[in-house]
Protein backbone atom coordinates (compact mmCIF):
# COMPACT_ATOMS: atom_id res chain seq x y z
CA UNK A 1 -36.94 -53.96 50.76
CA UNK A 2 -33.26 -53.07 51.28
CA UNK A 3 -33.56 -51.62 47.62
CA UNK A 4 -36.40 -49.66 48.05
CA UNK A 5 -34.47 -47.94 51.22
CA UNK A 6 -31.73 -47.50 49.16
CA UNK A 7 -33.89 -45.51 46.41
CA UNK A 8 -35.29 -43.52 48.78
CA UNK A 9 -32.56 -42.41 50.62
CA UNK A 10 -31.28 -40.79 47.56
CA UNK A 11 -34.36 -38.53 47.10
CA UNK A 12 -32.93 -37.07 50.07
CA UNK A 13 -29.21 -36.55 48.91
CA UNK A 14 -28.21 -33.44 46.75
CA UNK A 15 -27.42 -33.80 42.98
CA UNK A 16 -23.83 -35.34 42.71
CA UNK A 17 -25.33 -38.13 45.30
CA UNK A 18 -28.58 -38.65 42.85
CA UNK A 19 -26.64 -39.01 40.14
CA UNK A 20 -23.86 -41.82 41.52
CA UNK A 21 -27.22 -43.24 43.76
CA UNK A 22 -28.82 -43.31 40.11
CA UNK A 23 -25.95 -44.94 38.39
CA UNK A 24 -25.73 -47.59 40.89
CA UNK A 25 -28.81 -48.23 40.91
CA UNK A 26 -28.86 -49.01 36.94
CA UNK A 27 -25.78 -50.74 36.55
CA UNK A 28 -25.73 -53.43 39.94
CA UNK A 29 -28.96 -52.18 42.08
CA UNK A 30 -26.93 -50.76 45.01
CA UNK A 31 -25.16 -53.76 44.89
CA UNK A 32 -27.88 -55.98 45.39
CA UNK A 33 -27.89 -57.24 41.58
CA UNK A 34 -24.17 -57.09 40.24
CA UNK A 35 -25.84 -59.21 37.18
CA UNK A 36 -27.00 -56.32 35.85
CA UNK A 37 -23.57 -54.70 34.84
CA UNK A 38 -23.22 -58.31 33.22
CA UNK A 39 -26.04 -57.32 31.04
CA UNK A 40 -24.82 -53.97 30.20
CA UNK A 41 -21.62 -55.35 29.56
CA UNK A 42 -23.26 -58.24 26.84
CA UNK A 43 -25.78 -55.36 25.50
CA UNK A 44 -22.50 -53.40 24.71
CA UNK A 45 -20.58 -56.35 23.21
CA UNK A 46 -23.82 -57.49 20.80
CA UNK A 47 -23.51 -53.45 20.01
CA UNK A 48 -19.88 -52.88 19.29
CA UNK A 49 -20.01 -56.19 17.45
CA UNK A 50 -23.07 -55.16 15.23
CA UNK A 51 -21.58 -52.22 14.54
CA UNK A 52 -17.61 -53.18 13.79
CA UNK A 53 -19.04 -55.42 11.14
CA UNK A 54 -20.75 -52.77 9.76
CA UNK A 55 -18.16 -50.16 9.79
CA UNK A 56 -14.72 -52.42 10.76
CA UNK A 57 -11.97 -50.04 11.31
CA UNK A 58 -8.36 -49.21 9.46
CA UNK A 59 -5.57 -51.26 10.24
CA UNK A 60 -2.48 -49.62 11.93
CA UNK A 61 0.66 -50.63 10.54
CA UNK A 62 0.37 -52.48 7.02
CA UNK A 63 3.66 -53.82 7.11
CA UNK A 64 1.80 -57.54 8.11
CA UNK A 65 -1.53 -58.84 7.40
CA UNK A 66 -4.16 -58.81 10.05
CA UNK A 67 -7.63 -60.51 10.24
CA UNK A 68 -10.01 -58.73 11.53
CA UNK A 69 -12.99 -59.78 13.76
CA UNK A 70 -15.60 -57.77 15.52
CA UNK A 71 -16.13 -59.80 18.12
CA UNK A 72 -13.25 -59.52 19.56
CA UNK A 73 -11.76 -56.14 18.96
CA UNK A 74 -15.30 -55.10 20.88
CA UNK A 75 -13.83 -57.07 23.76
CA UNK A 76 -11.02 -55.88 23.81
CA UNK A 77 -12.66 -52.54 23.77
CA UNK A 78 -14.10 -52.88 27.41
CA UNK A 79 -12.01 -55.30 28.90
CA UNK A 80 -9.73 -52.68 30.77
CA UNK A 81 -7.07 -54.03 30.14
CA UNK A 82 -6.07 -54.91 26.41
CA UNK A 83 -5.62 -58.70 26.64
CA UNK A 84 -6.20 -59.51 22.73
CA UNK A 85 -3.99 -56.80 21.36
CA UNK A 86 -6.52 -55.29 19.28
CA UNK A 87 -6.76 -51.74 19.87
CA UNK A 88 -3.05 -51.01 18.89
CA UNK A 89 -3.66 -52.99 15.93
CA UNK A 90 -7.06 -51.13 14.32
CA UNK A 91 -8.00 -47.19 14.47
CA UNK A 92 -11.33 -46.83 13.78
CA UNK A 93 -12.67 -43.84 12.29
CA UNK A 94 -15.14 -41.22 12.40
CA UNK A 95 -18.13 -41.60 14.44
CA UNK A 96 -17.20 -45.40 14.90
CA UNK A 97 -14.19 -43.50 17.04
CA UNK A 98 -16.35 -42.02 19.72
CA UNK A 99 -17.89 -45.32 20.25
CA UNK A 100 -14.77 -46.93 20.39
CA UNK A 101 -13.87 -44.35 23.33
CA UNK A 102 -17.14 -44.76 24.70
CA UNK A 103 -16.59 -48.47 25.57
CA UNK A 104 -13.64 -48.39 26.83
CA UNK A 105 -14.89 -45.74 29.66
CA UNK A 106 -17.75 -48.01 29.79
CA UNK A 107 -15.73 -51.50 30.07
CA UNK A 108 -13.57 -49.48 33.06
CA UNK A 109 -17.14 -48.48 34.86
CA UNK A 110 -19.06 -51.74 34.46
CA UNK A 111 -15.42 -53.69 35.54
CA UNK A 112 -15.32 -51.30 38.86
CA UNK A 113 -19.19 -52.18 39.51
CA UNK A 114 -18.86 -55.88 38.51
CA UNK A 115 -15.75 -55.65 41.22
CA UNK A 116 -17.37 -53.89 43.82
CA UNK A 117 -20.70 -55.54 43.18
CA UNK A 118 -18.98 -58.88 43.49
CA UNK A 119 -17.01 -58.12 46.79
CA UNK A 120 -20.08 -55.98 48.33
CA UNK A 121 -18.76 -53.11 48.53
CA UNK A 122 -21.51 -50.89 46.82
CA UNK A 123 -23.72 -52.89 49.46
CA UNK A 124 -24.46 -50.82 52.58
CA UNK A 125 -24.41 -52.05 56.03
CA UNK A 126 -27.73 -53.34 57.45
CA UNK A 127 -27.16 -50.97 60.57
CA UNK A 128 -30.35 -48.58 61.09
C-alpha cells in the first residue's frame, strides 16, 4: 500500500523527480525492498564475471606475475572502495573498458541504496 502511494505520488512530480522516484523504485522499492539492489548487485557480478573470462583484461606492470580471476576483479569493480587491489593491477580494454567504468558507477549507486535502504532513509515518513 505504502508502495503504491509512493508510485503515485511521482506521477505528480516533474521529470528530474520521475526519474530519481523511478530509480528508487527499481533498485530498493522506495526503500521498502533494499533486497533488490542485492540482486542488481549479484546480476552485475554473474555479468562482469561472464564477461572477464571471456575477454580478461591486460596486466599493468609486468615486472611480477599476476593471476588473474574474474570473479574477483568484478568485485572489486563495484565494491567502492578497492579492497582486493585489482583495478590498479589489470586495464581492460576496449569495449570491456566502458563496462569496467560502468560498474564501478554502478557498485557506488547500488552501495548508496543498499546504505540508505538499510538505515531507512529512502523510506518516507508515514505522516499524511
Amino acid at each position: 500500500m505504502l508502495l503504491a502511494r509512493q508510485r503515485a505520488r511521482r506521477r505528480t512530480l516533474r521529470l528530474p523527480g520521475r526519474l530519481w522516484g523511478r530509480l528508487l523504485d527499481g533498485l530498493v522499492g522506495y526503500g521498502y525492498r533494499p533486497w533488490l539492489a542485492g540482486l542488481w548487485a549479484a546480476l552485475l557480478l554473474a555479468t562482469g564475471t561472464a564477461v572477464f573470462t571471456q575477454w580478461p583484461p591486460h596486466q599493468i606492470g609486468l615486472d611480477e606475475s599476476r593471476h588473474f580471476n574474474a570473479f574477483v576483479y568484478t568485485l572489486d569493480l563495484l565494491v567502492p572502495v578497492s579492497v582486493f587491489e585489482q583495478r590498479g593491477a589489470w586495464e581492460p580494454a576496449g569495449w570491456t573498458q566502458w563496462l569496467a567504468n560502468g560498474l564501478v558507477a554502478a557498485g557506488w549507486i547500488l552501495a548508496t541504496a543498499l546504505i540508505a535502504g538499510a538505515s531507512r532513509l529512502l523510506r518516507p515518513s508515514n505522516a499524511p
